[in-house]
Protein backbone atom coordinates (compact mmCIF):
# COMPACT_ATOMS: atom_id res chain seq x y z
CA UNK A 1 21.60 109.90 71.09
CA UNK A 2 24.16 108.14 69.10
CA UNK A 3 26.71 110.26 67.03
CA UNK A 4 28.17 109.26 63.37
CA UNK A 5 31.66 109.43 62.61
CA UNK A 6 33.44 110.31 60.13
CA UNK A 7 36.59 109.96 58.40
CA UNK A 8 38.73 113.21 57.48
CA UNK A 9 38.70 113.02 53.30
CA UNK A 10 37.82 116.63 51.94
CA UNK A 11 38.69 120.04 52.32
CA UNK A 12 35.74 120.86 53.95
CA UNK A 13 35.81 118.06 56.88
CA UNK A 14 39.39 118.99 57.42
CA UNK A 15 38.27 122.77 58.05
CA UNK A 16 35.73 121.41 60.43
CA UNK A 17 37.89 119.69 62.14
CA UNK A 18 40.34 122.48 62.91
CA UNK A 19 37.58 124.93 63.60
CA UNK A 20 35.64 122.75 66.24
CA UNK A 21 37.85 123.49 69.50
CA UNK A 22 36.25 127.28 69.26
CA UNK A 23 32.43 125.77 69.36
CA UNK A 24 33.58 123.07 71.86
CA UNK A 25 35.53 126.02 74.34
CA UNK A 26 33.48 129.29 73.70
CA UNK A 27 33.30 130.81 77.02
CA UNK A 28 36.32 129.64 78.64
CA UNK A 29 38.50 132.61 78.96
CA UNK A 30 41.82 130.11 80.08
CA UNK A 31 41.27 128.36 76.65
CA UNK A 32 44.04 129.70 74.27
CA UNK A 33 43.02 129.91 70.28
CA UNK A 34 45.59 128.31 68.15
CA UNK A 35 46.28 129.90 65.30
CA UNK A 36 44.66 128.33 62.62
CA UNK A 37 47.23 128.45 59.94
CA UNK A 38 49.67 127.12 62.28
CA UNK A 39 47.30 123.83 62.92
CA UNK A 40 46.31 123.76 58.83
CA UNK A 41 50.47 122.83 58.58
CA UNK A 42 50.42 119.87 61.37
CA UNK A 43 47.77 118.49 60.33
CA UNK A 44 49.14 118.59 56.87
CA UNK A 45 50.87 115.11 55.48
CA UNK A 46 53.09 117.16 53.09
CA UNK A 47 54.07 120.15 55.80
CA UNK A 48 55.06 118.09 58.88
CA UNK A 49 57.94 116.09 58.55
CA UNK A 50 56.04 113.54 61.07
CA UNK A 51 54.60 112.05 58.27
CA UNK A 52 57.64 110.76 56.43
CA UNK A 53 57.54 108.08 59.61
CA UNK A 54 54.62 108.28 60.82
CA UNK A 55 50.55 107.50 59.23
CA UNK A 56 47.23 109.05 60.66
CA UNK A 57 43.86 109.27 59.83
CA UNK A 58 41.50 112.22 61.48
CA UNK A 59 37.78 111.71 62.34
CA UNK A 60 34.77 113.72 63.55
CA UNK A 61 31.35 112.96 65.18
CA UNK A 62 28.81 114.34 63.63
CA UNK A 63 25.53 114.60 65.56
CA UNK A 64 22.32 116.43 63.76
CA UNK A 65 24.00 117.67 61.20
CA UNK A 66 26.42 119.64 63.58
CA UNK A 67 30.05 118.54 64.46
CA UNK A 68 30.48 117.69 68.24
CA UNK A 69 33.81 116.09 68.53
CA UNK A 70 36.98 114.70 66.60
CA UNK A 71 39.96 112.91 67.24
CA UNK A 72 42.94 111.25 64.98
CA UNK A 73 44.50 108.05 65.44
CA UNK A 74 48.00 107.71 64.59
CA UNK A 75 51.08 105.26 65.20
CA UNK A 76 55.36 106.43 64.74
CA UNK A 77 57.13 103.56 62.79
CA UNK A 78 60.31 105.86 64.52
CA UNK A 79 59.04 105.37 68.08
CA UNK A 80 58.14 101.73 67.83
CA UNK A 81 61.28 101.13 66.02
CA UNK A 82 63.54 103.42 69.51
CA UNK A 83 60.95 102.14 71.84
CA UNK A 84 60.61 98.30 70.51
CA UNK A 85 56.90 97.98 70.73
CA UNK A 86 53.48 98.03 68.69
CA UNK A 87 51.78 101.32 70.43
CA UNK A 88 49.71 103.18 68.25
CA UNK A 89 48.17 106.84 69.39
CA UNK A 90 45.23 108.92 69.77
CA UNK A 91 45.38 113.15 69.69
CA UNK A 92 43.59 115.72 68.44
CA UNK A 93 40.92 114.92 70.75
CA UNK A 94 37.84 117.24 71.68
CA UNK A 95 34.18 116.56 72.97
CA UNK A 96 31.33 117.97 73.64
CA UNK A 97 30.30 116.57 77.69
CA UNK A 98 28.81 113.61 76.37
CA UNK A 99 30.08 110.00 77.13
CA UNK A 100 28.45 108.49 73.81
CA UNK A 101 30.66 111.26 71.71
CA UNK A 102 33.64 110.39 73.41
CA UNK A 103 33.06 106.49 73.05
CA UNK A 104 32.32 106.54 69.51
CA UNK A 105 35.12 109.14 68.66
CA UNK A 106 37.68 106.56 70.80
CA UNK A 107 36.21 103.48 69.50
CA UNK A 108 36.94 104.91 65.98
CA UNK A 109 40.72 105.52 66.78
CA UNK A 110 40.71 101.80 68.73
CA UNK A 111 39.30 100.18 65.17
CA UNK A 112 41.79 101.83 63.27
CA UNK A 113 44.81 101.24 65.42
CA UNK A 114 43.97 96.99 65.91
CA UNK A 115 43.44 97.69 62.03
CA UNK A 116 47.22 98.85 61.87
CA UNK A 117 48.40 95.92 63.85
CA UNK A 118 49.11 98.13 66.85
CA UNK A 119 48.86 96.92 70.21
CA UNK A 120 48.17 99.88 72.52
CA UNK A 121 46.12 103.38 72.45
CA UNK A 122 48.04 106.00 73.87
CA UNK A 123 47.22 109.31 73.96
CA UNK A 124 46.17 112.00 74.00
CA UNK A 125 48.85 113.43 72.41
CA UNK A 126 49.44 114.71 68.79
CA UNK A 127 51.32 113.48 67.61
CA UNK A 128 54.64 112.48 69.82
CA UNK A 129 55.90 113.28 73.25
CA UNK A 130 58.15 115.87 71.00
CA UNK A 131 54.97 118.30 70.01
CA UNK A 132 52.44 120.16 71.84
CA UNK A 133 48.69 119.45 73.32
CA UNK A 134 50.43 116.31 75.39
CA UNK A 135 47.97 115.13 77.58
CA UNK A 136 44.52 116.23 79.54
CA UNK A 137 44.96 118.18 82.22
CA UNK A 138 43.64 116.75 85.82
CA UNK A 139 45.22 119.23 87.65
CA UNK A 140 45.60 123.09 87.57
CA UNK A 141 42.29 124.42 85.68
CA UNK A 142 42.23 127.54 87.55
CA UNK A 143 45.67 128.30 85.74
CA UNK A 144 46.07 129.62 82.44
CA UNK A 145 48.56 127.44 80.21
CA UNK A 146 51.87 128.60 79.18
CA UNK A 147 53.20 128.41 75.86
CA UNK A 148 53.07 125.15 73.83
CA UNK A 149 50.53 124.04 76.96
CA UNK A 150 46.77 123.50 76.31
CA UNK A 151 44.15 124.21 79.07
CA UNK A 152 41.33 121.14 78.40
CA UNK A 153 38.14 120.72 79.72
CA UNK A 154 37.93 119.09 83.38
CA UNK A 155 35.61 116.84 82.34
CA UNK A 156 37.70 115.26 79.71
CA UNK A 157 39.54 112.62 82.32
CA UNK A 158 35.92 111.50 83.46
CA UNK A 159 35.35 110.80 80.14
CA UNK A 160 38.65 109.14 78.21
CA UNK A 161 38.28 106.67 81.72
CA UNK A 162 34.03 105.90 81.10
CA UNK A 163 35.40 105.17 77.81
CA UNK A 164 37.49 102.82 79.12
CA UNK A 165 41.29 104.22 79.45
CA UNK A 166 43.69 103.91 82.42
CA UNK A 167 46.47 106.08 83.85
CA UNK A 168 49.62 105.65 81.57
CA UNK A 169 52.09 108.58 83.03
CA UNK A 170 51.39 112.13 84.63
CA UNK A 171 53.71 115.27 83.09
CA UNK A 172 54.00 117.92 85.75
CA UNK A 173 54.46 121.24 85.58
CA UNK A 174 56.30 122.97 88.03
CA UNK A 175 55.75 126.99 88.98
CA UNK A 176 59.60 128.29 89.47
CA UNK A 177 60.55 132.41 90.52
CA UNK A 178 63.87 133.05 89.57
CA UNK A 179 64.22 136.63 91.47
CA UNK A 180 65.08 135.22 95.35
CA UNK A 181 67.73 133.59 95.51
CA UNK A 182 67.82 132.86 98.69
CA UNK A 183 64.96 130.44 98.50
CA UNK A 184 67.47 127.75 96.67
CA UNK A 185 69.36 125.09 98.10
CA UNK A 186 73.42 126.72 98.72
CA UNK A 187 74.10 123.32 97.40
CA UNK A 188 72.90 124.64 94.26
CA UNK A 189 75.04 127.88 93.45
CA UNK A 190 78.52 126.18 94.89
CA UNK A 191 78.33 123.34 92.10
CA UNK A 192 77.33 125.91 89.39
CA UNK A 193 81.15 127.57 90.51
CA UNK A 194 83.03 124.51 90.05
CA UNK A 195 81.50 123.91 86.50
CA UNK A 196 84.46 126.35 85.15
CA UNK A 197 87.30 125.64 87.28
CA UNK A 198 86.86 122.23 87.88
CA UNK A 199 85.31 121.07 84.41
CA UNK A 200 86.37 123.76 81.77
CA UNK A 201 82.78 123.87 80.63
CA UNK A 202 81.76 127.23 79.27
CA UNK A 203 77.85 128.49 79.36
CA UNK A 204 76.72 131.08 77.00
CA UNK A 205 73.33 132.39 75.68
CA UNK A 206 72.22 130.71 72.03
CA UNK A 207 72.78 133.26 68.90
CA UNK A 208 69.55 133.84 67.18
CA UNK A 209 71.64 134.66 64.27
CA UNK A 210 72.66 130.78 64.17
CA UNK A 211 69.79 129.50 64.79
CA UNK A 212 69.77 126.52 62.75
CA UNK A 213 72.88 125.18 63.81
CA UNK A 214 71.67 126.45 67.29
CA UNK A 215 68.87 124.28 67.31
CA UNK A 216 71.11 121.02 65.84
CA UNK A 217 73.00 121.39 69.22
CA UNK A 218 70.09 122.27 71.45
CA UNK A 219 68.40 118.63 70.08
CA UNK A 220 71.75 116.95 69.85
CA UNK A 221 71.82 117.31 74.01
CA UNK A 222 67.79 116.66 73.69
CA UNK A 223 67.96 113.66 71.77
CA UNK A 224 70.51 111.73 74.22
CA UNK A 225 69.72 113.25 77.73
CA UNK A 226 65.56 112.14 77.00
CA UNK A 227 66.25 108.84 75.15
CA UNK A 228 65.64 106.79 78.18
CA UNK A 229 62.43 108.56 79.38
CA UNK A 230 58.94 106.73 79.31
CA UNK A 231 57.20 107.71 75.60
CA UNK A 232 60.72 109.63 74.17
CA UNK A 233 61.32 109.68 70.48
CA UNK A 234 64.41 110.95 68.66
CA UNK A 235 63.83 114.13 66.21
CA UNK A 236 65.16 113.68 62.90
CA UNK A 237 66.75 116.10 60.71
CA UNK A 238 63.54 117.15 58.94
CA UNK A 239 62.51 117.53 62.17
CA UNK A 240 64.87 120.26 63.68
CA UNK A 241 64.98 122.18 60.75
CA UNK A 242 61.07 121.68 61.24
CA UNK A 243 61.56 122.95 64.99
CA UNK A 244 64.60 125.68 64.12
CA UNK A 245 61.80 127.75 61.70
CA UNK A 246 58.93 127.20 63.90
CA UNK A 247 61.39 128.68 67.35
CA UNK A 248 63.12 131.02 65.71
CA UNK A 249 60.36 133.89 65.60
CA UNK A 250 59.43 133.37 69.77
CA UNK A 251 63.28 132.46 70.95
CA UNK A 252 64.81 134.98 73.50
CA UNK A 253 68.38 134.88 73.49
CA UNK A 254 68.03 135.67 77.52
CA UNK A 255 66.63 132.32 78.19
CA UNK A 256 68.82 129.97 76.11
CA UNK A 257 71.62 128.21 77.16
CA UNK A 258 74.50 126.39 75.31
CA UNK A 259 76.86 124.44 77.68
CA UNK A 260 80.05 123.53 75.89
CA UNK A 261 83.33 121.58 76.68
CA UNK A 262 86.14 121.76 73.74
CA UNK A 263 83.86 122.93 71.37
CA UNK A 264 81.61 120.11 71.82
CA UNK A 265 77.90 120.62 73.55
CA UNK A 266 77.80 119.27 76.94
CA UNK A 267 73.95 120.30 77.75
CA UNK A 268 71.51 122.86 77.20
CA UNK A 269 68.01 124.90 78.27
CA UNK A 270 65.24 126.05 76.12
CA UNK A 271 63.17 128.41 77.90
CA UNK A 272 60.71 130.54 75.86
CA UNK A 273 58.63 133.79 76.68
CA UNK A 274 55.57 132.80 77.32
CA UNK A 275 53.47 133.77 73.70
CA UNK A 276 50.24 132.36 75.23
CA UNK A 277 49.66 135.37 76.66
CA UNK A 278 49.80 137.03 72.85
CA UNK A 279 47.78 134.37 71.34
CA UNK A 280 45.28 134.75 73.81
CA UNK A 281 44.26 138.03 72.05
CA UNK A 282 44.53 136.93 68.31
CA UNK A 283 41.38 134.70 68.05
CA UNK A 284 43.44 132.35 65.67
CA UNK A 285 44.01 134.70 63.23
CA UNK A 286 47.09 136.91 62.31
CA UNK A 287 45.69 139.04 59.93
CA UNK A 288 44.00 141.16 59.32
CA UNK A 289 45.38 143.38 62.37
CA UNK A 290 46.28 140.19 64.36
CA UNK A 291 49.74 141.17 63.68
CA UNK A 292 49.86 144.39 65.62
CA UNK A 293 48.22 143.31 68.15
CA UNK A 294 51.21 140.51 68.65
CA UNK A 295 54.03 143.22 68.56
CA UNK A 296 52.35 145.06 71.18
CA UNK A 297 51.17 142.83 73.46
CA UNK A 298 54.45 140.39 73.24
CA UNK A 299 56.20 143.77 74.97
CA UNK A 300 53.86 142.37 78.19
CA UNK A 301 54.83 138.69 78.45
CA UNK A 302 55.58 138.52 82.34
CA UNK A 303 56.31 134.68 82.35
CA UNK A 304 58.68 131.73 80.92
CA UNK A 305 58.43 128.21 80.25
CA UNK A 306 61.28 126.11 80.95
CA UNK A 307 60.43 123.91 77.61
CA UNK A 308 63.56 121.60 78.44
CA UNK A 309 66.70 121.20 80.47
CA UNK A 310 69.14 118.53 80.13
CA UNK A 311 72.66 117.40 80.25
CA UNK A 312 74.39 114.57 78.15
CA UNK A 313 75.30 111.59 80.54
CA UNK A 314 78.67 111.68 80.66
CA UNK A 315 78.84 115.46 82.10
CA UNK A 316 75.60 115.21 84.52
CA UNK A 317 78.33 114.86 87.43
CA UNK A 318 79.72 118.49 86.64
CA UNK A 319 77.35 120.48 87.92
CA UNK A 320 76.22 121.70 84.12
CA UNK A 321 72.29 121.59 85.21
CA UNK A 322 73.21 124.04 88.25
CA UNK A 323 75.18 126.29 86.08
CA UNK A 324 71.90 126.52 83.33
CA UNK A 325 69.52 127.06 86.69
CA UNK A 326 71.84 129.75 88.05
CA UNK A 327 71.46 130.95 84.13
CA UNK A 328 68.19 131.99 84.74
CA UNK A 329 68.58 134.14 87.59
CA UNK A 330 70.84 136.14 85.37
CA UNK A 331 68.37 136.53 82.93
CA UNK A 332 65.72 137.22 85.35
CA UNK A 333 67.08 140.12 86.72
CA UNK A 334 67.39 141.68 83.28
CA UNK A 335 64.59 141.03 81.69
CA UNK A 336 60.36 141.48 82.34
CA UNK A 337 60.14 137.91 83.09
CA UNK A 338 60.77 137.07 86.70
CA UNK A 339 58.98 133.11 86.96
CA UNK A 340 57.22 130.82 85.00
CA UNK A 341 56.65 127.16 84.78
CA UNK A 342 59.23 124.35 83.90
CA UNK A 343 57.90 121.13 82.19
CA UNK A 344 56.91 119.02 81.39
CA UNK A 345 58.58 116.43 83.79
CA UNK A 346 57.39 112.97 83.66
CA UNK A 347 56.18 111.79 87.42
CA UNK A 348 58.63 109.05 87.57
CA UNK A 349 61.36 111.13 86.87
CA UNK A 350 62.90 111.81 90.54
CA UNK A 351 66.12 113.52 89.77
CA UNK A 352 64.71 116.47 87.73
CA UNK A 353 61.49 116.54 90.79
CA UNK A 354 64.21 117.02 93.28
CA UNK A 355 65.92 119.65 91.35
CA UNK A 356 62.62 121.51 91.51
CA UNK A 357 62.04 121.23 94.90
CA UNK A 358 65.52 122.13 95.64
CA UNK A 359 65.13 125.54 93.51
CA UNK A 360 62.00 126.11 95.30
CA UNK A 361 59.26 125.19 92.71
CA UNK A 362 55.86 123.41 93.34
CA UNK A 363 53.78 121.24 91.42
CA UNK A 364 50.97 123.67 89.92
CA UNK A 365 49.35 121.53 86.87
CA UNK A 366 49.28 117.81 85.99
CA UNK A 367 48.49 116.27 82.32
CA UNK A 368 47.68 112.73 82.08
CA UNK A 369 48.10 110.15 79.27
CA UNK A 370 46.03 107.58 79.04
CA UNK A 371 46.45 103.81 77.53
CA UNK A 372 44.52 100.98 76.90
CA UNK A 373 45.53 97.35 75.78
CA UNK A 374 44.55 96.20 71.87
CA UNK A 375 45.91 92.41 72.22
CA UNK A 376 43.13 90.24 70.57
């Protein structure tokens, strides 16, 4: 049975479309409920600074009178500009297990992108490499996800391929412990003791009290050490002040790292508790008690993510990257949080892979974007 779509234009379509993912996941204990408010302000054209570069339009599929999927479709004049190309996106995307849904929903986003002049469908991801919900996963759905990870449906790569779409890139995610040290390659530990002495670079934990300015020198290493990976964009200054509110309340000052040579930053790591495991238990909703229960259970958070690690180029000979991992072993041994997961890390990327193999990691979930050519 064939399923209308429609575009996004009231209040009440744009409430539908943020409260589908509970209908389309009831059930599946590893799904993690957003909260709702939180979605209501990236979705919104006047709340996320994406939108003073970027356009989008969201739909739904509407099937009996009931809602059973939606999707946006979206293009970055700021990435085509860095990236010199035409792509336009797709994100946002959920379906009920139905091929028909799926096809109409991405047939919608193809017939607005070739009506934008783009060239390519990327996605799903909403709405740059730079935010969260990057990907399906293929790999890892007996896992729950860690912070700013999504678990999806495993039927969601059968259908973005029926509907046409081909491999673009895998992100991995590796699973690190950070309590044995003796499980890392020596070669490891003797360059993060030359970083000092040899270097005069200095490593020290980020001040939540400076967290702006924090978060300036966190990107400033983020925005060159990332600018030459497949699908990177450069944040703009909306865009970490965006970033600086939106970390502040969840950053640990154990598991962030500001490397520094004369005062300037040299490289840096981002690791966050992982608050999955509080949202897990809030049902998308802070209040009306949804706030206690976050201060309690947040006490319980057993894992990290490593959200990103990275070095400018001209100091990625000094050892700076050891010196951050050795970072975390410190912090490890002080705090609840003895593992987690590090990533994403594109597949093509063979240093960073090596690093995690070398600190004893393994591959333990893989997300998949997915492209398809628009010329003609």
């Amino acid at each position: 049975m064939q399923a209308e779509i429609r575009r996004v234009t009231t209040k009440r379509d744009l409430n539908a479309f943020i409260r589908l993912p509970w209908a389309i996941y009831r059930n599946c204990p590893l799904w993690v409920p957003p909260l709702k408010f939180d979605v209501r302000r990236r979705l919104g054209r006047s709340r996320n600074p994406f939108f003073e570069h970027g356009e989008a339009d969201y739909f739904l599929a509407v099937r009996d009178g009931d809602v059973v999927g939606r999707i946006s479709a979206h293009y970055d004049r700021n990435f085509n500009e860095f990236q010199d190309n035409e792509w336009g996106m797709f994100g946002w995307f959920e379906s009920r297990d139905d091929p028909v849904v799926a096809r109409a929903l991405l047939d919608a986003a193809e017939e607005w992108l070739r009506e934008h002049q783009r060239d390519r469908m990327v996605g799903p991801l909403s709405f740059t490499t730079n935010d969260q919900d990057v990907g399906a996963l293929v790999e890892g759905f007996e896992r729950p996800p860690l912070i700013l990870n999504q678990w999806t449906h495993p039927y969601y790569p059968e259908l973005l391929e029926g509907a046409g779409l081909a491999k673009a890139m895998d992100l991995l995610m590796w699973e690190l412990y950070v309590e044995d040290r003796t499980s890392v390659h020596p070669a490891i530990f003797k360059l993060a003791e030359e970083v000092k002495t040899k270097h005069g670079i200095d490593v020290r934990q980020m001040r939540k009290r400076d967290m702006e300015a924090e978060v300036e020198r966190f990107l400033d290493v983020y925005n060159e050490a990332w600018e030459r990976n497949w699908g990177f964009v450069p944040l703009t200054p909306a865009e970490v002040r965006h970033y600086a509110s939106e970390l502040k309340p969840i950053l640990d000052e154990n598991w962030a790292f500001i490397a520094e040579k004369d005062g300037q930053t040299v490289g840096a790591a981002l690791t966050l508790p992982d608050y999955n495991q509080v949202l897990m238990r809030m049902h998308g909703r802070l209040l009306p008690i949804g706030w206690l229960k976050a201060l309690w259970y947040r006490r319980k958070i057993d894992k990290v993510r490593v959200f990103a690690l990275g070095v400018k180029r001209q100091h990625q000979h000094t050892g700076v990257a050891a010196k951050l991992y050795e970072r975390h072993f410190d912090s490890a041994a002080r705090t609840p949080q003895t593992g987690g997961e590090m990533g994403w890390i594109l597949e093509t990327n063979k240093a960073m892979n090596r690093a995690m193999e070398g600190m004893g990691g393994k591959v333990v979930s893989r997300y998949r974007l997915y492209e398809k050519p628009l010329e003609g």
